[in-house]
C-alpha atoms as a PDB file:
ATOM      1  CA  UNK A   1      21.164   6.541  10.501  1.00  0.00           C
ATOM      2  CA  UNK A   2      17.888   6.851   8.625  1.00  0.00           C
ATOM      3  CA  UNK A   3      17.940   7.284   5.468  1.00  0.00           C
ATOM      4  CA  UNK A   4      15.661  10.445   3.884  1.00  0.00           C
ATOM      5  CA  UNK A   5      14.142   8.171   0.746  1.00  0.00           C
ATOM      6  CA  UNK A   6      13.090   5.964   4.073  1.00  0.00           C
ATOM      7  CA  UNK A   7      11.000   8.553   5.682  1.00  0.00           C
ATOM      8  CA  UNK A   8       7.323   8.746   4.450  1.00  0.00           C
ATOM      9  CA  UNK A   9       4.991  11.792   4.958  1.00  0.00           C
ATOM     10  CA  UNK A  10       1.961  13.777   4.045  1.00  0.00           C
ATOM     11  CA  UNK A  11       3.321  14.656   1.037  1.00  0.00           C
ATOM     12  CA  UNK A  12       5.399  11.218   0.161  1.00  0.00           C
ATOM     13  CA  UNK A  13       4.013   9.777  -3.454  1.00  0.00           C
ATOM     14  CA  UNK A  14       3.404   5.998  -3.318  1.00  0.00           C
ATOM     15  CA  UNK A  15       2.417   3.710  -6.324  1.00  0.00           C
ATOM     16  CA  UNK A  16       2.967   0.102  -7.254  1.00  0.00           C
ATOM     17  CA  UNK A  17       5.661  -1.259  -9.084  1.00  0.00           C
ATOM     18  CA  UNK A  18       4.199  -2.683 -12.188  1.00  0.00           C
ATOM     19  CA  UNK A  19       6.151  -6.332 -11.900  1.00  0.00           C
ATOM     20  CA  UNK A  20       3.678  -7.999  -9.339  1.00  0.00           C
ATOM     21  CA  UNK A  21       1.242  -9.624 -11.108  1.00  0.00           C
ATOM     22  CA  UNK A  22      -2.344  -9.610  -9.593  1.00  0.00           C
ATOM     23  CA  UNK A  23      -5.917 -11.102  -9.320  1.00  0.00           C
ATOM     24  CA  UNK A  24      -8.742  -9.945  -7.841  1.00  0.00           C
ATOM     25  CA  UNK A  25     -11.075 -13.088  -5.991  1.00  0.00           C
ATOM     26  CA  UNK A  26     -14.188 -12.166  -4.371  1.00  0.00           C
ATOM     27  CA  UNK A  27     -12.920  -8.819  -2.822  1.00  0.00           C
ATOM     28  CA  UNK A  28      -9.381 -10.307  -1.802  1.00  0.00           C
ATOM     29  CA  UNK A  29      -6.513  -9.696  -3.871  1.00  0.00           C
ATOM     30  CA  UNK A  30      -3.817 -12.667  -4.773  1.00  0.00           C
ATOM     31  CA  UNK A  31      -0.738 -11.710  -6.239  1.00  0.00           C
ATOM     32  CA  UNK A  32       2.623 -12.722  -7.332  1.00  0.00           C
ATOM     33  CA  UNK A  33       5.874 -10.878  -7.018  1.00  0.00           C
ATOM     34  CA  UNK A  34       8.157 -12.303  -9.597  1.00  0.00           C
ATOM     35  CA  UNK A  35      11.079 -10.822  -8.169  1.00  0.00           C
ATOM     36  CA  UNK A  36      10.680 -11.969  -4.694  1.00  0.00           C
ATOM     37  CA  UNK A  37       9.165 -15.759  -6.393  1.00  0.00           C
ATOM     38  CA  UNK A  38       6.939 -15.050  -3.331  1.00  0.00           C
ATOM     39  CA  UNK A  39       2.366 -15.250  -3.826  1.00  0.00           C
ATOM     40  CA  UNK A  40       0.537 -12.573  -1.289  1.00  0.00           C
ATOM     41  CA  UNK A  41      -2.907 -12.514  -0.175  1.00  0.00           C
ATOM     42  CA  UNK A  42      -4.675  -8.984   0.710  1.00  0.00           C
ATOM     43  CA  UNK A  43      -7.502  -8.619   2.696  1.00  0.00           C
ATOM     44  CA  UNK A  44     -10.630  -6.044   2.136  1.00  0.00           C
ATOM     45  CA  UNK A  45      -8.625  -3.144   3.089  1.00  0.00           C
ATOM     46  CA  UNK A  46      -5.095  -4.135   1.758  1.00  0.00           C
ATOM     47  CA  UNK A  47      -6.822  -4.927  -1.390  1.00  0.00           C
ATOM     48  CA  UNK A  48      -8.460  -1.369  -1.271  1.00  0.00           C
ATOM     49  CA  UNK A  49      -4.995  -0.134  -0.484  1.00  0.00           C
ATOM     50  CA  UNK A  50      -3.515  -2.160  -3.712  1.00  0.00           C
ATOM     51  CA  UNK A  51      -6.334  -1.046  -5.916  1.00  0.00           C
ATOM     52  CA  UNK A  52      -5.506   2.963  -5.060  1.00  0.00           C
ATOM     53  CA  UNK A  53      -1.893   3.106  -5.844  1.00  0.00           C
ATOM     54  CA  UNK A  54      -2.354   1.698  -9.178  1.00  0.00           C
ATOM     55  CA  UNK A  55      -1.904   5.497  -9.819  1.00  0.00           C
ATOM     56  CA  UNK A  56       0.537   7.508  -7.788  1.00  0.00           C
ATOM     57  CA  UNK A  57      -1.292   8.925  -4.454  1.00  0.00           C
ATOM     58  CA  UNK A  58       0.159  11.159  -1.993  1.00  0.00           C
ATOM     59  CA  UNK A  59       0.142   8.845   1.731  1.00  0.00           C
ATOM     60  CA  UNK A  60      -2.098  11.794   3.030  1.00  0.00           C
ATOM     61  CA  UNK A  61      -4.610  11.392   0.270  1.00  0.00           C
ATOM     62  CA  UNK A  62      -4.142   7.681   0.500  1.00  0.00           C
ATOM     63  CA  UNK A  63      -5.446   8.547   4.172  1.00  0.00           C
ATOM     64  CA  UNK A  64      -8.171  10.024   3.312  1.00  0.00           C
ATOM     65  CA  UNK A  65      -9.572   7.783   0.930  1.00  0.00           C
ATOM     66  CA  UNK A  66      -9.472   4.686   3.410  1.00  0.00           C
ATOM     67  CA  UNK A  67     -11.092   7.228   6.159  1.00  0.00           C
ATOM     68  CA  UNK A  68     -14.125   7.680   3.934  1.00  0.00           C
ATOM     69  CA  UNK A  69     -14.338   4.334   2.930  1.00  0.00           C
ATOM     70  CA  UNK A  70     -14.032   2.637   5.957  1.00  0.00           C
ATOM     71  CA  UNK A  71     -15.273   3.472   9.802  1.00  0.00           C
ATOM     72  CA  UNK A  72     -12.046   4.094  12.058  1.00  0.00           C
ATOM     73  CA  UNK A  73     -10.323   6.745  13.710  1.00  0.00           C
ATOM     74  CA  UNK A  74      -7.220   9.056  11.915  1.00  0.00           C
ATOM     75  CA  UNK A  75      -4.840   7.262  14.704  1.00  0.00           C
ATOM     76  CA  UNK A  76      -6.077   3.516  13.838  1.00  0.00           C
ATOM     77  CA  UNK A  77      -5.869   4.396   9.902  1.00  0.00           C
ATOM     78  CA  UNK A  78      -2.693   5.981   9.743  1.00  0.00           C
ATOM     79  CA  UNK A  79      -1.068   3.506  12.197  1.00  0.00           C
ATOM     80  CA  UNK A  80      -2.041   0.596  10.046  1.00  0.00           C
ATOM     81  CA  UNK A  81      -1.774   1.695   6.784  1.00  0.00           C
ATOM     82  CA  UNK A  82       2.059   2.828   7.567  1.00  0.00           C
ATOM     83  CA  UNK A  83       2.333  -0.648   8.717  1.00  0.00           C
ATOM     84  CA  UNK A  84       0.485  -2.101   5.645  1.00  0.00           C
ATOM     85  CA  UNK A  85       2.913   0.071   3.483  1.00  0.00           C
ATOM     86  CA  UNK A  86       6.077  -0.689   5.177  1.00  0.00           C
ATOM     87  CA  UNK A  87       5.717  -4.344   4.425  1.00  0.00           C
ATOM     88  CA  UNK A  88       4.945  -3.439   0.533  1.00  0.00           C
ATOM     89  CA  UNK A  89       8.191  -1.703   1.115  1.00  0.00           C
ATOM     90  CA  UNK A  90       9.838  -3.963   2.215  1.00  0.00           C
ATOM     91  CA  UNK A  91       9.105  -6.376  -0.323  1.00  0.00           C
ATOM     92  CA  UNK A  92       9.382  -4.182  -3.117  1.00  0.00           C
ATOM     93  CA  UNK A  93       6.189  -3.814  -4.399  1.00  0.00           C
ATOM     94  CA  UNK A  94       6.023  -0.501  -4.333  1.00  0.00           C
ATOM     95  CA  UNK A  95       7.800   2.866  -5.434  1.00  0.00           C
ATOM     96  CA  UNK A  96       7.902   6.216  -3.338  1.00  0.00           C
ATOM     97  CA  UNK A  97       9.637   9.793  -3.661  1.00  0.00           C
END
């Protein structure tokens, strides 16, 4: 059964949780979650991705914002970036209602 706090959408608000500790090196983002005692490495657009929901962004205007920035198709950004997200999820690292 899924749960309704699982499902994200348009409208679903997503921001970081302010316990993972962070650095930015040359573009790529290293960080530290010290609930999870686990260190993460973010590429370009992960770290872009990191970077935007310091403040709380609906997913759609999440969407947007990596479709300006970077060159691919609705399909391609919205696939990965729900992928990108989940895994935040499911480590924790970030909030959503």
């Amino acid at each position: 059964m899924i749960n309704k706090q699982d499902i994200i959408g348009p409208d679903t608000v997503l921001q970081r949780k302010a316990d993972v500790l962070f650095n930015t090196i040359e573009e790529e983002i290293i960080m530290l979650s010290i609930k999870n005692g686990e260190y993460y490495s973010f590429g370009m657009v992960g770290s872009r991705i990191w970077e935007i929901l310091e403040k709380p962004t609906a997913y759609k205007t999440l969407i947007e914002k990596l479709q300006e920035e970077f060159e691919v198709s609705i399909d391609q950004c919205t696939n990965e970036t729900m992928e990108f997200i989940r895994k935040l999820e499911d480590k924790k690292m970030i909030l959503h209602n």
